[in-house]
Protein backbone atom coordinates (compact mmCIF):
# COMPACT_ATOMS: atom_id res chain seq x y z
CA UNK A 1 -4.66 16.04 -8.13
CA UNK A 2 -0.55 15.71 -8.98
CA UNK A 3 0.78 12.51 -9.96
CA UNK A 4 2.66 10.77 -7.06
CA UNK A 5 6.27 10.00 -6.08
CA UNK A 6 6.49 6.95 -4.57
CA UNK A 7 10.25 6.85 -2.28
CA UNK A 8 11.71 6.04 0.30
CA UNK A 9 10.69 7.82 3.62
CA UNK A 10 13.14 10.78 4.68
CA UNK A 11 13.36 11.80 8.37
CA UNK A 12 12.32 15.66 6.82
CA UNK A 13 8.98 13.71 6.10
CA UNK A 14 8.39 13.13 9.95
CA UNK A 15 5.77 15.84 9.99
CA UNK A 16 3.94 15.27 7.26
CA UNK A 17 3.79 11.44 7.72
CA UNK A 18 2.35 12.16 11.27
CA UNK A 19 -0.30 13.90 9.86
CA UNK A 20 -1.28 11.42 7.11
CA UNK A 21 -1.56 8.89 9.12
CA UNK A 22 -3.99 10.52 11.21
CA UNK A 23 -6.16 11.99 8.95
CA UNK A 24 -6.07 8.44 7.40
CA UNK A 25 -7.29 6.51 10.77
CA UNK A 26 -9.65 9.06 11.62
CA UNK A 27 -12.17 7.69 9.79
CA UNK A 28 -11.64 4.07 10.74
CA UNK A 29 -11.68 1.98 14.11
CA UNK A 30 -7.69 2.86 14.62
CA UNK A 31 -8.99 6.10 14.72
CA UNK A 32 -7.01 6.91 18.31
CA UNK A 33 -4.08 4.99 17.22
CA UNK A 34 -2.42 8.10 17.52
CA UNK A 35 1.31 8.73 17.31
CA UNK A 36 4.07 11.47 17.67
CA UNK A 37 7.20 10.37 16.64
CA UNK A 38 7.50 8.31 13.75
CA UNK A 39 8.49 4.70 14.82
CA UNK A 40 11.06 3.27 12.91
CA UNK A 41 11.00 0.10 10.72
CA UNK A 42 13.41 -1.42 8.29
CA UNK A 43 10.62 -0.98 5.15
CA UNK A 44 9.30 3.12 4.89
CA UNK A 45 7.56 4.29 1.66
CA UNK A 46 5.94 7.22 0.99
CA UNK A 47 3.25 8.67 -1.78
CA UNK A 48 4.06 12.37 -2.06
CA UNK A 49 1.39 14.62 -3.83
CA UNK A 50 1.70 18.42 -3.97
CA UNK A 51 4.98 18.38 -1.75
CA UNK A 52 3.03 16.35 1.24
CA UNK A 53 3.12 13.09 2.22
CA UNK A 54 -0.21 11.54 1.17
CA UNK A 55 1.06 7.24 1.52
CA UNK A 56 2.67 5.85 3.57
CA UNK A 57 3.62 2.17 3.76
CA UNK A 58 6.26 0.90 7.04
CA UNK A 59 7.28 -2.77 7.22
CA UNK A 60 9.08 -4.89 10.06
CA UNK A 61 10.83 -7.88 9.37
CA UNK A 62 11.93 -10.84 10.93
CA UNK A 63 13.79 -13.10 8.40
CA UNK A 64 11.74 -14.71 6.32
CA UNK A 65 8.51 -13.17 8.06
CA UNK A 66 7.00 -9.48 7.89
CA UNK A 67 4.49 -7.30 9.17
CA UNK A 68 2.61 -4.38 7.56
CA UNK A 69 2.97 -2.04 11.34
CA UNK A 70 1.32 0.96 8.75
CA UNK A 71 -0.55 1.17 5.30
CA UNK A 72 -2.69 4.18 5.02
CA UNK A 73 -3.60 6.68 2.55
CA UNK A 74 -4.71 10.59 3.10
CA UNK A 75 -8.28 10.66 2.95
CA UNK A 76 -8.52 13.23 -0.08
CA UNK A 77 -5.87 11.08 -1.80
CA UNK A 78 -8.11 7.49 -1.57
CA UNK A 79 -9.13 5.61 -4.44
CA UNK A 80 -5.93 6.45 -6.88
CA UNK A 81 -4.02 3.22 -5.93
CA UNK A 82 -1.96 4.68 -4.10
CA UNK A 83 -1.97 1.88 -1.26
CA UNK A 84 -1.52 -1.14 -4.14
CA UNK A 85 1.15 1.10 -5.15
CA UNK A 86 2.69 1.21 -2.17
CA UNK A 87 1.95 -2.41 -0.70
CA UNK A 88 3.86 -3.56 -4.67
CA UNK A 89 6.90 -1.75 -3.67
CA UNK A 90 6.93 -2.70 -0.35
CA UNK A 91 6.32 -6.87 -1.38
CA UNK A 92 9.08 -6.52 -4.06
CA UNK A 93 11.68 -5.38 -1.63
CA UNK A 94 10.69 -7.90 0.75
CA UNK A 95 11.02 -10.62 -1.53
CA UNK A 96 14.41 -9.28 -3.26
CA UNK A 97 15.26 -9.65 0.92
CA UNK A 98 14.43 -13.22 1.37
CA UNK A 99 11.22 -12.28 2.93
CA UNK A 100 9.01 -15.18 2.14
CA UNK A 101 5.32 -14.31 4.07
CA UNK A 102 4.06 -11.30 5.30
CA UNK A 103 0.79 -10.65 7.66
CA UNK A 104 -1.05 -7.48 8.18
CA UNK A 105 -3.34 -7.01 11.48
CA UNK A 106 -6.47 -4.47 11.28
CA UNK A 107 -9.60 -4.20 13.53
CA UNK A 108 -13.28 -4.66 11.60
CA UNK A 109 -13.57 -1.73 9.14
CA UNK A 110 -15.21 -3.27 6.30
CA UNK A 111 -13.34 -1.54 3.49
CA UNK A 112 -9.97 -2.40 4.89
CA UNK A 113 -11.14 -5.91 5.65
CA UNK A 114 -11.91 -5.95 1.85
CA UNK A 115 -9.19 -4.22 0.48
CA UNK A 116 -6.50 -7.08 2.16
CA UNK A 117 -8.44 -9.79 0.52
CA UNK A 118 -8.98 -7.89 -3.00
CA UNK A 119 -4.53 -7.45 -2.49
CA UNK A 120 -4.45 -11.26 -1.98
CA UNK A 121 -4.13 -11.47 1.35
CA UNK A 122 -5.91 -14.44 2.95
CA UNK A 123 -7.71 -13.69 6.30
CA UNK A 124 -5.86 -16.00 9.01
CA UNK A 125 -6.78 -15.29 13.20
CA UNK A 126 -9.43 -12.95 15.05
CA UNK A 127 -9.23 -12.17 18.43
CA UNK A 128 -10.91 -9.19 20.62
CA UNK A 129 -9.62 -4.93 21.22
CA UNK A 130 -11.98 -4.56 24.22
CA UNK A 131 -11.90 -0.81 25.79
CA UNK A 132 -13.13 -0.94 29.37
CA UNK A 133 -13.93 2.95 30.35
CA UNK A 134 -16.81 2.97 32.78
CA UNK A 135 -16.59 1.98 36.25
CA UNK A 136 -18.22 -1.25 35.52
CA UNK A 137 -16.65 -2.11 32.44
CA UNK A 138 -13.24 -2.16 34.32
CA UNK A 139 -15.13 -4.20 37.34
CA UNK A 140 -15.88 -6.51 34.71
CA UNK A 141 -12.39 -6.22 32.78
CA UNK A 142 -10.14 -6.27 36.16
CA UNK A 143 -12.21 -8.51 38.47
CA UNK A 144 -9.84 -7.28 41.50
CA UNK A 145 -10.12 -3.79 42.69
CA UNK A 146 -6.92 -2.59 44.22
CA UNK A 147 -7.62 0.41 46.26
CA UNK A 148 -3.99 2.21 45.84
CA UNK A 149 -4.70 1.89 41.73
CA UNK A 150 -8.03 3.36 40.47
CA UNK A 151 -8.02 2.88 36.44
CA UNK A 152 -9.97 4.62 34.68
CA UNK A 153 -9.92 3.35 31.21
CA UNK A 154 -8.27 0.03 29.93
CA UNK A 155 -7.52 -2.00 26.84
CA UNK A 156 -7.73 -5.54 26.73
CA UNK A 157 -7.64 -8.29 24.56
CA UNK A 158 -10.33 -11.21 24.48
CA UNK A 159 -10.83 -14.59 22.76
CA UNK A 160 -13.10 -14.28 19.68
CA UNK A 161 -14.66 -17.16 20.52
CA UNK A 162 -16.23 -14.99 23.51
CA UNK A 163 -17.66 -12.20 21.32
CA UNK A 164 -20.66 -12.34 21.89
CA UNK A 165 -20.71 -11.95 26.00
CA UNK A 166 -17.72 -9.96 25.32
CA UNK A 167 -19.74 -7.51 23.61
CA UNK A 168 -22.56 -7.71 25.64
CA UNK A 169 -20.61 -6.48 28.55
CA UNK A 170 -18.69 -3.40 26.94
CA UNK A 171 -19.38 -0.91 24.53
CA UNK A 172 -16.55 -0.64 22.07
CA UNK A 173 -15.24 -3.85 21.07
CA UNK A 174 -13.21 -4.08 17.95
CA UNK A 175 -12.27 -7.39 15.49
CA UNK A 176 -8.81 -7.10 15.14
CA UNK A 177 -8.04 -9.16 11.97
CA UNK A 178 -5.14 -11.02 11.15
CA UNK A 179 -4.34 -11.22 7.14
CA UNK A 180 -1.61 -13.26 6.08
CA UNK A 181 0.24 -13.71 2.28
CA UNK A 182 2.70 -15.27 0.54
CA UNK A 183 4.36 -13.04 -1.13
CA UNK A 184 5.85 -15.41 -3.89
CA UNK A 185 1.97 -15.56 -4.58
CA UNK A 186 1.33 -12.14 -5.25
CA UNK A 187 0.85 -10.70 -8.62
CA UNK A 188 2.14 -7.18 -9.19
């Protein structure tokens, strides 16, 4: 595989972005976390490889706090360091912003649970994605039935404290992980 170019994102990348960021959830727990339009965010990097995007890093920020909202690399392109790459450049523009501590949320895939603490990133708050899609997991989820609305599917979020009768009661329940850092902590 090429070398990369690590840059800034270009609205011509739209496409390709889209489709590097699905292929890189597909295999994870964010795996319907689908979009269509890129959102926008004052922080976009991008890997390129072979004229595609193949990283892509997008950061929000609300002076002196941040949020990773998307860190994900094209399956074929893993294991290269192409996310460190990108989470480096991402941390030193943050920091040459005033940005003093940035978090990162992801649900319970052990390899990105494990790649946020190997980047320094200490894990901080759990809570519950609970997805209610049979009839009786919305009974249980809604606990009023209103006769002129009949969902059909719902997401919810639960205590982790509950997770165990949480779990016991529906059958895809996610960890979503917060990971928090500060960034005048991290080495590059």
């Amino acid at each position: 595989m090429a070398a990369c170019e690590y840059r800034d994102y270009h609205v011509a990348d739209e496409e390709s972005w889209l489709r590097c960021r699905v292929l890189a959830f597909l295999d994870t727990a964010y795996f319907d976390d689908v979009v269509t339009v890129k959102p926008r965010h004052p922080v976009e990097l991008v890997a390129v490889g072979d004229d595609t995007v193949v990283g892509v890093c997008d950061v929000s920020t609300s002076h002196p706090n941040a949020t990773i909202e998307t860190i994900a690399v094209h399956p074929d392109w893993r294991r290269q360091g192409i996310g460190h790459t990108l989470l480096t450049h991402a941390l030193s523009r943050l920091r040459a912003s005033g940005i003093t501590t940035v978090d990162a949320w992801t649900r319970d895939d052990a390899g990105t649970l494990a790649w946020y603490t190997a980047e320094g990133f200490a894990h901080r708050y759990r809570y519950l994605h609970v997805y209610a899609k049979t009839p009786q997991e919305m009974a249980a989820a809604t606990r009023t039935v209103n006769p002129e609305v009949r969902p059909r599917a719902g997401f919810f979020h639960a205590e982790a404290a509950d997770s165990d009768t949480i779990r016991a009661k529906y059958a895809r329940v996610h960890d979503c992980n917060q990971f928090i850092m500060d960034i005048q902590d991290y080495a590059d």
